[in-house]
C-alpha atoms as a PDB file:
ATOM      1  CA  UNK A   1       0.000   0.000   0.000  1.00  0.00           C
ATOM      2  CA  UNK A   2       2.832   2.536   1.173  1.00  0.00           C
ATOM      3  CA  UNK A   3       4.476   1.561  -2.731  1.00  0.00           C
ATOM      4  CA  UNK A   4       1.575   3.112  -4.526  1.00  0.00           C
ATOM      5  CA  UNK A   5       1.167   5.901  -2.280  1.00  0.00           C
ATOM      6  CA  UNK A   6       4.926   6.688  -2.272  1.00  0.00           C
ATOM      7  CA  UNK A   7       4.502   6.247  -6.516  1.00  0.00           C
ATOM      8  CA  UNK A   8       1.502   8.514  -6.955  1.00  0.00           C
ATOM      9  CA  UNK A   9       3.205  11.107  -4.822  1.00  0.00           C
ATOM     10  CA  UNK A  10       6.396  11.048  -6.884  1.00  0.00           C
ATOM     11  CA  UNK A  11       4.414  11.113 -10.690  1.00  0.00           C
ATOM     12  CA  UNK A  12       2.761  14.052  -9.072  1.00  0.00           C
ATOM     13  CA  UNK A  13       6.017  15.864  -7.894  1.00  0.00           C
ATOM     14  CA  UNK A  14       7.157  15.178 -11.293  1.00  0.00           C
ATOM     15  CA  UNK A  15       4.090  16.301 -12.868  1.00  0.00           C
ATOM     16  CA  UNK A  16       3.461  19.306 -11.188  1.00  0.00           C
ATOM     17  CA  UNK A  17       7.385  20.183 -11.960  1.00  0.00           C
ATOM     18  CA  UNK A  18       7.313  19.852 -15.548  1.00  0.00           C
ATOM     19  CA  UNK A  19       3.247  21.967 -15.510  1.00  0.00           C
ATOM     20  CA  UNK A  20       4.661  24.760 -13.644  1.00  0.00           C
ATOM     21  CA  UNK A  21       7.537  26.036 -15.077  1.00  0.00           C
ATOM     22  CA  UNK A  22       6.090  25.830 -18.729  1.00  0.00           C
ATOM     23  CA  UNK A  23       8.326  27.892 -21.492  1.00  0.00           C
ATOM     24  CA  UNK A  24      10.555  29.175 -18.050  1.00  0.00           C
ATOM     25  CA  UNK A  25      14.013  27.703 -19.342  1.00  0.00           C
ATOM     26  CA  UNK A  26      16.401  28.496 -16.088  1.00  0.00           C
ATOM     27  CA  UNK A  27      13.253  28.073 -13.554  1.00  0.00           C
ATOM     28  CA  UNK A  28      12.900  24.586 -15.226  1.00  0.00           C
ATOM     29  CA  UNK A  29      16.604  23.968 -14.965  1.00  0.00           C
ATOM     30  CA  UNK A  30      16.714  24.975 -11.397  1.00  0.00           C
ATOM     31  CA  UNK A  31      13.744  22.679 -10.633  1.00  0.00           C
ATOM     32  CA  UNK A  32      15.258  19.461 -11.999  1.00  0.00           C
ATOM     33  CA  UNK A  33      18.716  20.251  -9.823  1.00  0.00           C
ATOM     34  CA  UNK A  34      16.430  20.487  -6.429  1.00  0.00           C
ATOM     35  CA  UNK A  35      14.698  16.996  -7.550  1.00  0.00           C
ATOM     36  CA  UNK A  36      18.089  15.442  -8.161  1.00  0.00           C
ATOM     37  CA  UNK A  37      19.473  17.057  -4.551  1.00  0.00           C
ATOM     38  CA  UNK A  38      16.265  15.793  -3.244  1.00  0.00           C
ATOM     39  CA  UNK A  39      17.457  12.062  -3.216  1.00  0.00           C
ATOM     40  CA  UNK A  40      20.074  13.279  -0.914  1.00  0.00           C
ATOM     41  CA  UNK A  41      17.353  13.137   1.768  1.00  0.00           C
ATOM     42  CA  UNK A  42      17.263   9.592   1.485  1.00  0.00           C
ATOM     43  CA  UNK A  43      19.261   8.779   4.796  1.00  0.00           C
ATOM     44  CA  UNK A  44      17.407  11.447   6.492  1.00  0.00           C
ATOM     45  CA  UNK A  45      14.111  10.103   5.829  1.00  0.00           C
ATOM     46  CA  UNK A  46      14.612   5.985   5.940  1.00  0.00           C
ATOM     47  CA  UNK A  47      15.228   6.366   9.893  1.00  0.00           C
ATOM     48  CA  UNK A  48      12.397   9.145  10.585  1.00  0.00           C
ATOM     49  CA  UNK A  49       9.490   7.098   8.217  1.00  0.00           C
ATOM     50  CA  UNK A  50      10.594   3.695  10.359  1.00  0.00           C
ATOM     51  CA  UNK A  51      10.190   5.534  13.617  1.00  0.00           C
ATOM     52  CA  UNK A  52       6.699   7.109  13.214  1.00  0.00           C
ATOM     53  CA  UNK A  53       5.723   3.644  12.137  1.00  0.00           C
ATOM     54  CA  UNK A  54       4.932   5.339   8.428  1.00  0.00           C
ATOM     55  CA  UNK A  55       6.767   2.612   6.900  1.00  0.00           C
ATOM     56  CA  UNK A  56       7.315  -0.979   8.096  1.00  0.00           C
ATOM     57  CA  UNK A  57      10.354  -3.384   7.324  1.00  0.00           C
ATOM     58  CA  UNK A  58      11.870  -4.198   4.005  1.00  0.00           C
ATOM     59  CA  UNK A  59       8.762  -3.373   2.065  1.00  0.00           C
ATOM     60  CA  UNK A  60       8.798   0.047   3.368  1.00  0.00           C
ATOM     61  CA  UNK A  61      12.514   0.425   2.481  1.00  0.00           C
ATOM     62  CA  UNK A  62      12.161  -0.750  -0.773  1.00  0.00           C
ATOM     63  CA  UNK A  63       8.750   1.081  -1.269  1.00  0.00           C
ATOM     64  CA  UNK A  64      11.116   4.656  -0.391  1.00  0.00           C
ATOM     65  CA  UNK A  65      13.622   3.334  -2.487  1.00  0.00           C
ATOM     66  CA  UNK A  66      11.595   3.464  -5.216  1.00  0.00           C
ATOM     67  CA  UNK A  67       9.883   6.841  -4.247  1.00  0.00           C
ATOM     68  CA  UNK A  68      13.773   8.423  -4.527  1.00  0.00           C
ATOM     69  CA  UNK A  69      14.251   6.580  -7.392  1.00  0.00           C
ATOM     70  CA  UNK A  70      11.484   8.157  -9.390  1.00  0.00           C
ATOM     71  CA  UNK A  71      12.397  11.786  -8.583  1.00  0.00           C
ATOM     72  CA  UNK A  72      15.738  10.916  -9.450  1.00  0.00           C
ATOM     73  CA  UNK A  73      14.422   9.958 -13.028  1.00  0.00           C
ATOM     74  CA  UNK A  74      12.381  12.986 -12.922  1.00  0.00           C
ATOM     75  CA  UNK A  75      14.771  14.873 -11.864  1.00  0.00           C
ATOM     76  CA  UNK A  76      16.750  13.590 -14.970  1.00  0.00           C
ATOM     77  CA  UNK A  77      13.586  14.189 -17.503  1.00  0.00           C
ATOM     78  CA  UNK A  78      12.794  17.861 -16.066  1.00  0.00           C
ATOM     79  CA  UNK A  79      16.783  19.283 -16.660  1.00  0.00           C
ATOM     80  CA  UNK A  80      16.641  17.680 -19.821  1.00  0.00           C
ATOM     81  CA  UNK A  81      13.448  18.956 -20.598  1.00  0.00           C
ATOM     82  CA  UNK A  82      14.709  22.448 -19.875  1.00  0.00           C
ATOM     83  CA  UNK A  83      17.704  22.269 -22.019  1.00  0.00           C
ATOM     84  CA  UNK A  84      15.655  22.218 -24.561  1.00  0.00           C
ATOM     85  CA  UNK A  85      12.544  24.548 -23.629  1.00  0.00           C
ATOM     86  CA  UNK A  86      12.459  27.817 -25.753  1.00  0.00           C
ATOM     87  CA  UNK A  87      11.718  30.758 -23.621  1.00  0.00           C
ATOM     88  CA  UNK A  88       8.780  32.672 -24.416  1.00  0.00           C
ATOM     89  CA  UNK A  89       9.161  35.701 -26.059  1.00  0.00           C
ATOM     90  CA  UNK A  90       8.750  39.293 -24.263  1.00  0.00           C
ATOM     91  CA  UNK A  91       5.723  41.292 -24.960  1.00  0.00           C
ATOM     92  CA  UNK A  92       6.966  44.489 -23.666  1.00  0.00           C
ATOM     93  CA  UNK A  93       9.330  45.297 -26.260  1.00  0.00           C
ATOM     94  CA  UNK A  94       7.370  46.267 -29.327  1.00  0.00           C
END
């Protein structure tokens, strides 16, 4: 059960990450870097989900494996992704 939560709530992250900073080439960029620091957290978060009793044993561990996992990829997608975004044109200058 904690897998699929842990997998809805990455696609979402991921989601909302590449929605958000639409035609914003360097706010894009930035975003992808924070998702690929994000797995960083890993260690930090293992020891404080097994504590609250949020996760339970291997399949918990493996389910937030998985979780860090997917950001990583999205991570991965969103700075490639914003290599290659255009940036919208300005308006102002006419």
């Amino acid at each position: 059960m904690t897998l699929i939560i842990f997998i809805v709530v990455a696609l979402a992250i991921i989601t909302f990450s590449l929605s958000l900073t639409t035609r914003k080439k360097k706010k894009r960029i930035i975003t992808g870097i924070v998702l690929l620091l994000s797995v960083l957290t890993y260690p930090l978060t293992l020891p404080l989900l097994h504590e609250t009793k949020v996760i339970h044993g291997l399949e918990g561990t493996a389910s937030l494996i998985v979780f860090h996992l997917l950001i990583l990829l999205g991570g991965m997608i969103v700075i490639i992704a914003g290599i290659f975004t255009k940036t919208e044109p300005n308006e102002s200058i006419e």
